[in-house]
N, C-alpha and C. Protein backbone atom coordinates (compact mmCIF):
# COMPACT_ATOMS: atom_id res chain seq x y z
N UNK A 1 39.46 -18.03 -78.76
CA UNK A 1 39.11 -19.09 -77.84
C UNK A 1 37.60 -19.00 -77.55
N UNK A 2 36.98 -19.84 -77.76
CA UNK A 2 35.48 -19.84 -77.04
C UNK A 2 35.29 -19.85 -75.79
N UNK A 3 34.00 -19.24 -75.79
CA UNK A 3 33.61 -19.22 -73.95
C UNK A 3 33.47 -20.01 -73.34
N UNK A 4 33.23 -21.40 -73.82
CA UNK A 4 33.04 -22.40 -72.90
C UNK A 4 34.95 -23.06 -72.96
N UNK A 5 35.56 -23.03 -73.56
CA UNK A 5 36.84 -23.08 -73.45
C UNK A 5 37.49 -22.03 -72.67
N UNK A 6 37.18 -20.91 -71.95
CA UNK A 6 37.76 -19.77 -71.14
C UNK A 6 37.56 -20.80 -69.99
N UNK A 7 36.23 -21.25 -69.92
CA UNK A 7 35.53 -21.65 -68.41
C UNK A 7 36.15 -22.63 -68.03
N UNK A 8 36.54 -23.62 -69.03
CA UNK A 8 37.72 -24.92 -68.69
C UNK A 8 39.06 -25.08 -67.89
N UNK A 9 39.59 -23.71 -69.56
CA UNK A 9 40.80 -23.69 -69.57
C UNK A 9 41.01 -22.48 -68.32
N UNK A 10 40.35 -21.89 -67.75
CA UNK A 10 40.59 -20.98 -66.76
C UNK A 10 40.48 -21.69 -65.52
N UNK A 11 39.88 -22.50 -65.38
CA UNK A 11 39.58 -23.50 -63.82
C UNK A 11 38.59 -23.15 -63.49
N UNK A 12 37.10 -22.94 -64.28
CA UNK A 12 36.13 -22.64 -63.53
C UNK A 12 35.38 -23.88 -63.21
N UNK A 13 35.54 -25.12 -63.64
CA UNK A 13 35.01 -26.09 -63.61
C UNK A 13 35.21 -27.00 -62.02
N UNK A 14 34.77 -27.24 -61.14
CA UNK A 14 35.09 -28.52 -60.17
C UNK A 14 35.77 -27.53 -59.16
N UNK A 15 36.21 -28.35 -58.50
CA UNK A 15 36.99 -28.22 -56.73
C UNK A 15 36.87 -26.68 -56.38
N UNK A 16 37.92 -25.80 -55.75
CA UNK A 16 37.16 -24.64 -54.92
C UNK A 16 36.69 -23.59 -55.91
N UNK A 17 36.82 -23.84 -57.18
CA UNK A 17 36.38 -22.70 -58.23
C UNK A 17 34.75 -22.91 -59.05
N UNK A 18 33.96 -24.29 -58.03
CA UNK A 18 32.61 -23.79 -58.10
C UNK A 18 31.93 -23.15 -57.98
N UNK A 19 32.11 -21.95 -56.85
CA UNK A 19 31.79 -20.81 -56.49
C UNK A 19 31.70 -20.18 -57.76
N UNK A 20 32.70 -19.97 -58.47
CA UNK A 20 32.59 -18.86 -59.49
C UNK A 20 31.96 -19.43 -60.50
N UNK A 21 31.50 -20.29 -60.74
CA UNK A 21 31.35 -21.29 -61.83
C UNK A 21 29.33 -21.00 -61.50
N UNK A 22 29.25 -21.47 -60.77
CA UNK A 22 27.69 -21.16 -60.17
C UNK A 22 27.17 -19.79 -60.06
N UNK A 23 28.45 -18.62 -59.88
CA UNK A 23 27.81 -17.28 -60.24
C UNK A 23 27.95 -16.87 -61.61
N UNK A 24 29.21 -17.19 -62.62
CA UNK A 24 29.16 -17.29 -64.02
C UNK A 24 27.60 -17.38 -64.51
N UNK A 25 27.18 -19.00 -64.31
CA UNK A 25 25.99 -19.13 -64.45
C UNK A 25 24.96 -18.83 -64.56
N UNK A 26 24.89 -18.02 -63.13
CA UNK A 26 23.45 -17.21 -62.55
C UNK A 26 23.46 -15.56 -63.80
N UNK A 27 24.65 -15.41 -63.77
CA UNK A 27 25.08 -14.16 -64.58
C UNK A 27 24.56 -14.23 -65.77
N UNK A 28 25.39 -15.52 -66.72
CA UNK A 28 24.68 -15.84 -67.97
C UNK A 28 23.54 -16.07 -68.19
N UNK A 29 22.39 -16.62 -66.97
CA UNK A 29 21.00 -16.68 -67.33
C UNK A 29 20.13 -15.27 -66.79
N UNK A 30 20.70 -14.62 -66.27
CA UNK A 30 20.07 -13.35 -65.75
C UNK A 30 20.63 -12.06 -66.39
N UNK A 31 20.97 -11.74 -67.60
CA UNK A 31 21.63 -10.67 -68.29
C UNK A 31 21.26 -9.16 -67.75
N UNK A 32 22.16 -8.69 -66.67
CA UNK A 32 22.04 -7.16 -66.02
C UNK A 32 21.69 -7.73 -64.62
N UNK A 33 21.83 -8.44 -64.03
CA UNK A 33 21.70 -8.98 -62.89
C UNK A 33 22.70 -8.13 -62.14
N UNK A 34 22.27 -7.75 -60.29
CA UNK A 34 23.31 -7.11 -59.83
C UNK A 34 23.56 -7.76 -58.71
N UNK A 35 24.86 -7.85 -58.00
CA UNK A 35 25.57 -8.72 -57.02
C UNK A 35 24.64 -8.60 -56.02
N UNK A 36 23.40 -8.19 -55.65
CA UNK A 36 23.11 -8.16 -54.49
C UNK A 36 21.86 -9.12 -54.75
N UNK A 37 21.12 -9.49 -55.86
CA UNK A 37 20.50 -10.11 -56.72
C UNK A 37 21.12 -11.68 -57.01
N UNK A 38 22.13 -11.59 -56.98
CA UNK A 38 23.14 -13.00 -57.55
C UNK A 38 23.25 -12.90 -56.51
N UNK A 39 23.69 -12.75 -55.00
CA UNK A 39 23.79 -13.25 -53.85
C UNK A 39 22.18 -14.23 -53.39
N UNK A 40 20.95 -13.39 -53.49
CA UNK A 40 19.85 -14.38 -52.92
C UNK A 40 19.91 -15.30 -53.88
N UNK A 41 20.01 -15.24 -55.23
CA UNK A 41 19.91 -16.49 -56.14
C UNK A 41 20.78 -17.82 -55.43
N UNK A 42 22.03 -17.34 -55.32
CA UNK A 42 22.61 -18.47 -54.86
C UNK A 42 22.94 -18.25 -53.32
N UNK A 43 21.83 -18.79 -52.69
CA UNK A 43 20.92 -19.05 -51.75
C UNK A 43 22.31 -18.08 -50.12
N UNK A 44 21.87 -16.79 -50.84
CA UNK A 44 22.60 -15.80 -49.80
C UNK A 44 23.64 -16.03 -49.18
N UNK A 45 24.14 -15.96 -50.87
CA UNK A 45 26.09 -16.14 -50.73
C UNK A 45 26.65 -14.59 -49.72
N UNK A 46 27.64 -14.24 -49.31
CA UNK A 46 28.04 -13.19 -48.47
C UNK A 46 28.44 -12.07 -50.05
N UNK A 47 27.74 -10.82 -50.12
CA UNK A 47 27.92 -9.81 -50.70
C UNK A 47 29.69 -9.70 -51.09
N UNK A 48 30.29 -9.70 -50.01
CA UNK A 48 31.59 -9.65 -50.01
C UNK A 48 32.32 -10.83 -51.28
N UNK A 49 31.50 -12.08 -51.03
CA UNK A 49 32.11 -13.59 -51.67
C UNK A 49 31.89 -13.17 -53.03
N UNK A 50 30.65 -12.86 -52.99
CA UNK A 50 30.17 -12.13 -54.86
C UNK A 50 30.84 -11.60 -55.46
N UNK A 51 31.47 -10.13 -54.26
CA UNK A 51 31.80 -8.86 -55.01
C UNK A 51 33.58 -9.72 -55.41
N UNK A 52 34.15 -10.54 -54.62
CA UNK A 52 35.67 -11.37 -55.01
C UNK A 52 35.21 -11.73 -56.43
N UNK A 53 34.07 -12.75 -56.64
CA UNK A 53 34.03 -13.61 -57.25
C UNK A 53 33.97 -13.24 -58.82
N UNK A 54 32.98 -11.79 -58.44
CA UNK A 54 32.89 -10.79 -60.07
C UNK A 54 34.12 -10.70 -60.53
N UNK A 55 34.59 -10.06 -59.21
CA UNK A 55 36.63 -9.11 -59.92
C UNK A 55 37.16 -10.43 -60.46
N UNK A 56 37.11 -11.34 -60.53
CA UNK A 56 37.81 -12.91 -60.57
C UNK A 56 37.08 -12.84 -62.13
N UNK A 57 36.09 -12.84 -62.30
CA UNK A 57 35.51 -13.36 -63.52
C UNK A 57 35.18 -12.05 -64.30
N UNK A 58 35.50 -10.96 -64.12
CA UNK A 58 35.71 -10.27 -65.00
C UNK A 58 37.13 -9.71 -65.26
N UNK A 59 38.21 -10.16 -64.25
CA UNK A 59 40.07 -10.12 -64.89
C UNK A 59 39.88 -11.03 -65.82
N UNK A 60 38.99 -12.05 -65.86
CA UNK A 60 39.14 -13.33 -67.26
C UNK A 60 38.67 -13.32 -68.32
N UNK A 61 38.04 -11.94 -68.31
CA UNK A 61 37.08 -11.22 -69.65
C UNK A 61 35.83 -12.28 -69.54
N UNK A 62 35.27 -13.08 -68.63
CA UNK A 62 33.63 -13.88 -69.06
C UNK A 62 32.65 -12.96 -68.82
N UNK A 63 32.70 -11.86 -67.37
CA UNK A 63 31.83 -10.76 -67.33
C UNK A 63 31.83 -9.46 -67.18
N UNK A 64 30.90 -8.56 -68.05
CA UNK A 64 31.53 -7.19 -67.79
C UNK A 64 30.25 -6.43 -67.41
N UNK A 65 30.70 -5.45 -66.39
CA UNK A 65 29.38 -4.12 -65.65
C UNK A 65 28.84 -3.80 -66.85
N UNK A 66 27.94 -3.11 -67.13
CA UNK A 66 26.93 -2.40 -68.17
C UNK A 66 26.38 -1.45 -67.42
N UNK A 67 26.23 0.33 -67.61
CA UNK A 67 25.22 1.06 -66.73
C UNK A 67 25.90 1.39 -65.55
N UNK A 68 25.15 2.75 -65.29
CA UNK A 68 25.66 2.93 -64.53
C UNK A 68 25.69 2.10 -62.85
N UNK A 69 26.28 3.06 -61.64
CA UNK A 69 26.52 2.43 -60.66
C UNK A 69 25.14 1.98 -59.89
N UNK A 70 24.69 2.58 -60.09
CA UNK A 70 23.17 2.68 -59.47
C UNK A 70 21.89 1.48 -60.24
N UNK A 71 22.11 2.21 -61.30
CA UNK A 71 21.21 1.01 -62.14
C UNK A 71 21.70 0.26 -62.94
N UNK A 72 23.16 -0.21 -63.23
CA UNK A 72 23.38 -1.39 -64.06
C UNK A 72 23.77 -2.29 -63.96
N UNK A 73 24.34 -3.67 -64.38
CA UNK A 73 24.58 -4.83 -64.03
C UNK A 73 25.70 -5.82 -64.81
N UNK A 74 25.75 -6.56 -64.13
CA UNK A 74 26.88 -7.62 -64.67
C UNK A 74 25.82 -8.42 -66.04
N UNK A 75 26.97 -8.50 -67.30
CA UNK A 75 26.39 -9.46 -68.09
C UNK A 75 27.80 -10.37 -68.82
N UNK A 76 27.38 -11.57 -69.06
CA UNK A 76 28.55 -12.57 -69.94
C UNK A 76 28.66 -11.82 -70.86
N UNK A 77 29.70 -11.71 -70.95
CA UNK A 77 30.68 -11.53 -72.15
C UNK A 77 29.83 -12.88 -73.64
N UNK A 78 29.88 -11.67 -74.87
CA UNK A 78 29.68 -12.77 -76.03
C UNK A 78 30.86 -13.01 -76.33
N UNK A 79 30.90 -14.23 -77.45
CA UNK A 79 32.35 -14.98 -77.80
C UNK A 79 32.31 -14.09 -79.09
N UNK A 80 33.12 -13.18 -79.48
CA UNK A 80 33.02 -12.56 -80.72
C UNK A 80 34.02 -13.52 -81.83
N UNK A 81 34.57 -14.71 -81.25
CA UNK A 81 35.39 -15.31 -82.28
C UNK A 81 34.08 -16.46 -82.86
């Protein structure tokens, strides 16, 4: 399945699953970006809303941690198909 078909077919598109859809985003253009970083981007979402929104989008395989706890970060998943 392609990645932009995960994002569809998963409901990241429209009504209350913009949230995740807008941090997907910020994720895919900022590769190693960390939730506290993706919170000021999208204009100082609550740390807490982030840290839901990761576990949400990485149970769906789109993003995965890299590095350790201290210094590493969320990046999109490539489409290896």
């Amino acid at each position: 399945m392609e990645l932009a078909d995960k994002i569809e077919n998963g409901g990241l598109n429209g009504g209350l699953n913009s949230g995740l859809k807008s941090l997907f985003d910020t994720i895919k253009d900022n590769p190693g970006i960390k939730a506290k970083d993706a919170s000021i981007l999208l204009d100082n979402r609550a740390i807490s809303t982030i840290e839901k929104q990761i576990k949400e989008l990485s149970n769906k395989g789109l993003i995965e941690r890299r590095g350790s706890k201290k210094a590493g970060g969320y990046y999109a998943v490539k489409n290896e198909e």
